[in-house]
N, C-alpha and C. Protein backbone atom coordinates (compact mmCIF):
# COMPACT_ATOMS: atom_id res chain seq x y z
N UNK A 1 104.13 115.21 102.42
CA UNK A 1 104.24 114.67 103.76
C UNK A 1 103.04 115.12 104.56
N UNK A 2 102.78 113.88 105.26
CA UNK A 2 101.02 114.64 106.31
C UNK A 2 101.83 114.17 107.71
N UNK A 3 101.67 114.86 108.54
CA UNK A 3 102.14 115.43 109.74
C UNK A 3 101.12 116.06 110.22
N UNK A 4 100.84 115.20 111.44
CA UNK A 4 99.94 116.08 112.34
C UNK A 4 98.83 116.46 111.50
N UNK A 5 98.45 117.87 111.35
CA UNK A 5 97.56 118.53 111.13
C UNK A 5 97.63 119.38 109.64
N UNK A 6 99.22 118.83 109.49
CA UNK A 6 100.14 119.46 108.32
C UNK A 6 100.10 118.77 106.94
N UNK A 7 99.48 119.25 106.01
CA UNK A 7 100.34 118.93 104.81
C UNK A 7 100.62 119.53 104.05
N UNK A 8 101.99 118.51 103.01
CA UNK A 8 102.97 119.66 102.63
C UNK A 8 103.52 119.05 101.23
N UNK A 9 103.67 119.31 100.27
CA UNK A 9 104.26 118.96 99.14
C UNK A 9 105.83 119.46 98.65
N UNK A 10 106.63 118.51 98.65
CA UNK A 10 108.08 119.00 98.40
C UNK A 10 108.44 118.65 96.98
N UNK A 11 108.78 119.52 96.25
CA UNK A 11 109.47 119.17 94.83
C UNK A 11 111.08 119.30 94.78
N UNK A 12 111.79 118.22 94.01
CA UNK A 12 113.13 118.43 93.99
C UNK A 12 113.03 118.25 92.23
N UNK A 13 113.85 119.00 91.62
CA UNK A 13 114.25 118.64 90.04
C UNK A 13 115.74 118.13 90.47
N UNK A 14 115.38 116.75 88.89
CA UNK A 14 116.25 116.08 88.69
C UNK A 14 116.89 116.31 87.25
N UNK A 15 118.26 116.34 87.43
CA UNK A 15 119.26 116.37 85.75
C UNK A 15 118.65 114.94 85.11
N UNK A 16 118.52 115.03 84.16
CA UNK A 16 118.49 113.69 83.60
C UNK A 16 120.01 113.72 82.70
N UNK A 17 120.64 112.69 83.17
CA UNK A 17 122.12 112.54 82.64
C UNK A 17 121.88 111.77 81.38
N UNK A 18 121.78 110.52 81.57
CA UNK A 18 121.45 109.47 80.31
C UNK A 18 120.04 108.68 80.41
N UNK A 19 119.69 108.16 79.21
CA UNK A 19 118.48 107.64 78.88
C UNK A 19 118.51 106.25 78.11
N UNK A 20 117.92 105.28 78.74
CA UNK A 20 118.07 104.17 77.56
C UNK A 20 117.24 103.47 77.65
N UNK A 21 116.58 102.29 77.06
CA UNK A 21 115.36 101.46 76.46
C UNK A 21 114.78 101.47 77.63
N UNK A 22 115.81 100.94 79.10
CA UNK A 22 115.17 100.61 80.49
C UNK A 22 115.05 101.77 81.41
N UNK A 23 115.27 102.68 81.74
CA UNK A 23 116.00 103.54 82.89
C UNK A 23 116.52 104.71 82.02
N UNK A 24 116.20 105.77 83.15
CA UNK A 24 116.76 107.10 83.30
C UNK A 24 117.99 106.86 84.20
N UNK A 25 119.30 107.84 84.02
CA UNK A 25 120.28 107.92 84.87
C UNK A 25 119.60 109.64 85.34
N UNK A 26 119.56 110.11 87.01
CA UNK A 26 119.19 111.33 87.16
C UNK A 26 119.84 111.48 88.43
N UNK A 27 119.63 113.06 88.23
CA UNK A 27 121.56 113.30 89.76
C UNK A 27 120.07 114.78 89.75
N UNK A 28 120.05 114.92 91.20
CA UNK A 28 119.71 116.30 91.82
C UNK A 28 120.86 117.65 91.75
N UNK A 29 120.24 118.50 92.14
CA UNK A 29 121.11 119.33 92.25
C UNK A 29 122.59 118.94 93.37
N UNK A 30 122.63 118.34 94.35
CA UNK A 30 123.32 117.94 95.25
C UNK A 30 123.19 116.80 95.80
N UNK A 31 124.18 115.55 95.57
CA UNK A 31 123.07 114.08 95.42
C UNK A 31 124.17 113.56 94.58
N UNK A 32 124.34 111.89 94.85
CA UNK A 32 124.89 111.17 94.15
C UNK A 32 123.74 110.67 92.49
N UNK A 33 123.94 110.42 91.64
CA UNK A 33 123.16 109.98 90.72
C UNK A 33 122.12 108.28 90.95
N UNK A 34 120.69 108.90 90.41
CA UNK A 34 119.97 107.64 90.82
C UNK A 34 119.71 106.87 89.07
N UNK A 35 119.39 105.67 89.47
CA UNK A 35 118.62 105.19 88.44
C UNK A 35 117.14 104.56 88.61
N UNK A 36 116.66 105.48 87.69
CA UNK A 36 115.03 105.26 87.56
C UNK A 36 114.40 104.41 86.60
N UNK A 37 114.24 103.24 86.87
CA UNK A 37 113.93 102.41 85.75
C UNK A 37 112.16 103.02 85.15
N UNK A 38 112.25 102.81 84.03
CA UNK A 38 110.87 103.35 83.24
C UNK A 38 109.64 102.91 84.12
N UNK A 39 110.06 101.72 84.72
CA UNK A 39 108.22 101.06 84.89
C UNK A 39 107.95 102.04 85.93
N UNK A 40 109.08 102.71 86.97
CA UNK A 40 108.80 103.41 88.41
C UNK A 40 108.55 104.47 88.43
N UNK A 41 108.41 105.29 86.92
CA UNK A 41 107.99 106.97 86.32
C UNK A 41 106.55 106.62 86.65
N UNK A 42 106.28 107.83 87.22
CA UNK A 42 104.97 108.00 87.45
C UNK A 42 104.04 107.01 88.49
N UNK A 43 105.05 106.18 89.64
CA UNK A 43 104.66 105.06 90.52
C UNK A 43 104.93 105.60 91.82
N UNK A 44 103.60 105.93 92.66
CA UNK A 44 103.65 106.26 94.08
C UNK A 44 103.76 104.95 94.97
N UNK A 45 105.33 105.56 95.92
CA UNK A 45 106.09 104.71 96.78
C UNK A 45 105.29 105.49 97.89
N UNK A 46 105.29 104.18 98.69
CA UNK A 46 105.03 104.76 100.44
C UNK A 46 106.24 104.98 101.04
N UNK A 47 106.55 106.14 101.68
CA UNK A 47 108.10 106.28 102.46
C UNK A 47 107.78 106.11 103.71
N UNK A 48 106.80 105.78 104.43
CA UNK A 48 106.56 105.38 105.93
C UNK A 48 106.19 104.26 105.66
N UNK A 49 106.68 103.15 106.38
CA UNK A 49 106.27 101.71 106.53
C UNK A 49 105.21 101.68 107.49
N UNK A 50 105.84 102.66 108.57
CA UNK A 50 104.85 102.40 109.64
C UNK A 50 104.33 103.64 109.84
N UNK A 51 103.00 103.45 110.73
CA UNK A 51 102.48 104.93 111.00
C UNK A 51 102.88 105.46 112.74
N UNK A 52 103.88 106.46 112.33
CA UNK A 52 103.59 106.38 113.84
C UNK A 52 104.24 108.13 113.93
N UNK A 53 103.76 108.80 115.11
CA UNK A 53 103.65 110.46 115.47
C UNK A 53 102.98 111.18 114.14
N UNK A 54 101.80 110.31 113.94
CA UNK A 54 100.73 110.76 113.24
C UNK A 54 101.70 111.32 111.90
N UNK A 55 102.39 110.63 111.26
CA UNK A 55 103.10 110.78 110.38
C UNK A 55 102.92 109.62 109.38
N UNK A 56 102.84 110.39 107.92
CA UNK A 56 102.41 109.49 106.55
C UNK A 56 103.56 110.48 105.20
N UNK A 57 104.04 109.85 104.56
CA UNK A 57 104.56 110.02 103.12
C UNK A 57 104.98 109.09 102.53
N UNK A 58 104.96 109.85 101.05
CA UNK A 58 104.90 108.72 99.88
C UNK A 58 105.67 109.76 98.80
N UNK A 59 105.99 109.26 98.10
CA UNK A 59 106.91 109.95 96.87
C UNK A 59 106.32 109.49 95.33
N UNK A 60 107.04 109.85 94.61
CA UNK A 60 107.07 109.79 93.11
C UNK A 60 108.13 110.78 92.19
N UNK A 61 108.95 109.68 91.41
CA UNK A 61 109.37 110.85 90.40
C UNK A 61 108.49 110.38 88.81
N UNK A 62 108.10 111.85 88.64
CA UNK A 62 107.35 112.19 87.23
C UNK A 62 107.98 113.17 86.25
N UNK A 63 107.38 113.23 85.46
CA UNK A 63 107.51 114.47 84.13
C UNK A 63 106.96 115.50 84.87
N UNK A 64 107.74 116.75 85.00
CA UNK A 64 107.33 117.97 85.10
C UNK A 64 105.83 117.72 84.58
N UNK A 65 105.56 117.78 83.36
CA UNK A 65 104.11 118.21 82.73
C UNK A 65 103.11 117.24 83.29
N UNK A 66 103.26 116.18 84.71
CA UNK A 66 102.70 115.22 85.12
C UNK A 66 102.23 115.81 86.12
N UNK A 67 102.95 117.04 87.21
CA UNK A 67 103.01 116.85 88.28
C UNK A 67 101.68 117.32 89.12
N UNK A 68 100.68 118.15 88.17
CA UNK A 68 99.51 118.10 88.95
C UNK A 68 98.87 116.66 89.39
N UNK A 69 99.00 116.00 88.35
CA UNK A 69 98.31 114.92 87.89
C UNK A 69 98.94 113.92 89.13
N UNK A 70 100.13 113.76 89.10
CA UNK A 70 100.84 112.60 90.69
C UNK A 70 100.34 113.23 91.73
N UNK A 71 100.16 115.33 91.88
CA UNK A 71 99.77 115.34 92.93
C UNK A 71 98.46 115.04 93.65
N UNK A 72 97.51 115.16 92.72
CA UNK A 72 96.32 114.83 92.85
C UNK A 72 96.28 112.77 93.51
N UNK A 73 97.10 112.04 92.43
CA UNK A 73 97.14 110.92 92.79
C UNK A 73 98.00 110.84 94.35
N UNK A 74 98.56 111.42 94.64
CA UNK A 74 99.71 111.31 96.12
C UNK A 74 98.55 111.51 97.26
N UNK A 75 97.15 112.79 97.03
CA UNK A 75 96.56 113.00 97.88
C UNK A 75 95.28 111.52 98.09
N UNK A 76 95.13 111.33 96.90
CA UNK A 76 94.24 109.98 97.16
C UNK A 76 94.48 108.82 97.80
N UNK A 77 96.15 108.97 97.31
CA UNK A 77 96.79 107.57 98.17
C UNK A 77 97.27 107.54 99.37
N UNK A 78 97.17 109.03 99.90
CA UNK A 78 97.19 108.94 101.55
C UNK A 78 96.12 108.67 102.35
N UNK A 79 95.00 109.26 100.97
CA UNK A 79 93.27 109.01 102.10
C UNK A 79 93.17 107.70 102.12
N UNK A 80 93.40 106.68 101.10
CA UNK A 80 93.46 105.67 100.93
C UNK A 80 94.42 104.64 102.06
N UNK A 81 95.54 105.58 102.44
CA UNK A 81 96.24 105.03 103.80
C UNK A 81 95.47 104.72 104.75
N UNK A 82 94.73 106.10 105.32
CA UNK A 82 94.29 106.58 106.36
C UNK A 82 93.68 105.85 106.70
N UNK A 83 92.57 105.90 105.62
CA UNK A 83 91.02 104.66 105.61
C UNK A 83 91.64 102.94 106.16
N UNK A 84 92.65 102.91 105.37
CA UNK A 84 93.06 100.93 105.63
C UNK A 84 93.37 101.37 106.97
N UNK A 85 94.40 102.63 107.62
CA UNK A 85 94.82 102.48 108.76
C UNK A 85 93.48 102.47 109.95
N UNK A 86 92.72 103.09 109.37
CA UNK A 86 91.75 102.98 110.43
C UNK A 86 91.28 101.97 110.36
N UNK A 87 90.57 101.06 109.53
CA UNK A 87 90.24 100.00 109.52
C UNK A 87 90.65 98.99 110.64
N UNK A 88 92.15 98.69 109.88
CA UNK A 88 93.01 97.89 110.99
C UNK A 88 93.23 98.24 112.65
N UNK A 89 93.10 99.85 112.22
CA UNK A 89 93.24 100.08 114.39
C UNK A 89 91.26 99.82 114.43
N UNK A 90 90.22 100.08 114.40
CA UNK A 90 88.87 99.66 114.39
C UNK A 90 89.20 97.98 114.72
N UNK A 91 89.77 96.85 114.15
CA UNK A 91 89.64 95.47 114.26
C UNK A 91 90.75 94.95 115.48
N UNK A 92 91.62 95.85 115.77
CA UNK A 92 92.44 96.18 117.21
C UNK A 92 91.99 96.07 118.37
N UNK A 93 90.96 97.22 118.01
CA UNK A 93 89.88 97.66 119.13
C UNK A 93 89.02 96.27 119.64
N UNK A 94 88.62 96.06 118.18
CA UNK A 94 87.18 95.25 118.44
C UNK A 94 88.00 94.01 119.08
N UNK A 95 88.95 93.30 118.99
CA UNK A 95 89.98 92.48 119.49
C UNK A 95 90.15 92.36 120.90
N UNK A 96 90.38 93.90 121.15
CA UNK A 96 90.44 94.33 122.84
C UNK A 96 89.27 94.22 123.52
N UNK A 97 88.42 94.57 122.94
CA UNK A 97 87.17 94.57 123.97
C UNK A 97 86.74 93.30 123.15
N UNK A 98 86.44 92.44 122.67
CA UNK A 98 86.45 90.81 123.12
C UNK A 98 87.07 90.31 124.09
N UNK A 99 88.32 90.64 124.09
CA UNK A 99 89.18 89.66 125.25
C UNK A 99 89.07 90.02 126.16
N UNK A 100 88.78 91.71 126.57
CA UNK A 100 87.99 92.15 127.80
C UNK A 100 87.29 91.85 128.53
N UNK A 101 85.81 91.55 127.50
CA UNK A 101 84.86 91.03 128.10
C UNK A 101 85.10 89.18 127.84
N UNK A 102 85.96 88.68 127.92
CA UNK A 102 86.56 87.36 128.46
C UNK A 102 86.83 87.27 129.40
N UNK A 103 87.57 88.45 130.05
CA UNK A 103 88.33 88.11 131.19
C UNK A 103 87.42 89.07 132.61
N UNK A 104 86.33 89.24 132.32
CA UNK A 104 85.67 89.87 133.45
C UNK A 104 84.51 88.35 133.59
């Protein structure tokens, strides 16, 4: 999670209950049981749709023996946020001061 000025990495382990051709069945320590279909192992989700009180996260469940490896990928795909988000507030801007200098 990036917050503010903050970032922070949270790990939860998951039971893996059952396993089959498609999907993991996996229950946390405290938690109803999820199902993880194979293609979504190792696939960074954005958990903020929107950006807003300078707040960004994204998740992934991996293999333990993965998890440097997602974390490294989790940090790229926030810079990778950041950058599009600026972009889009930059073409905001440039938006505003066109119509600005329209209306003077």
């Amino acid at each position: 999670m990036l917050e503010g000025d903050r970032f922070t990495f949270r790990n939860s382990e998951w039971k893996l209950l059952v396993e089959t051709s498609r999907y993991y069945e996996i229950k946390p320590d405290s938690g109803s049981v999820k199902r993880l279909y194979k293609e979504k192992l190792h696939v960074i989700l954005n958990d903020s749709s929107h950006y807003k009180h300078a707040a960004l996260s994204c998740s992934a469940f991996c293999l333990k023996e993965r998890e440097g490896e997602i974390r490294l990928q989790i940090l790229k795909h926030l810079k990778r946020r950041i950058q599009e988000l600026k972009q889009d507030l930059q073409l905001n801007l440039d938006a505003l001061e066109r119509a600005s200098g329209q209306i003077t």
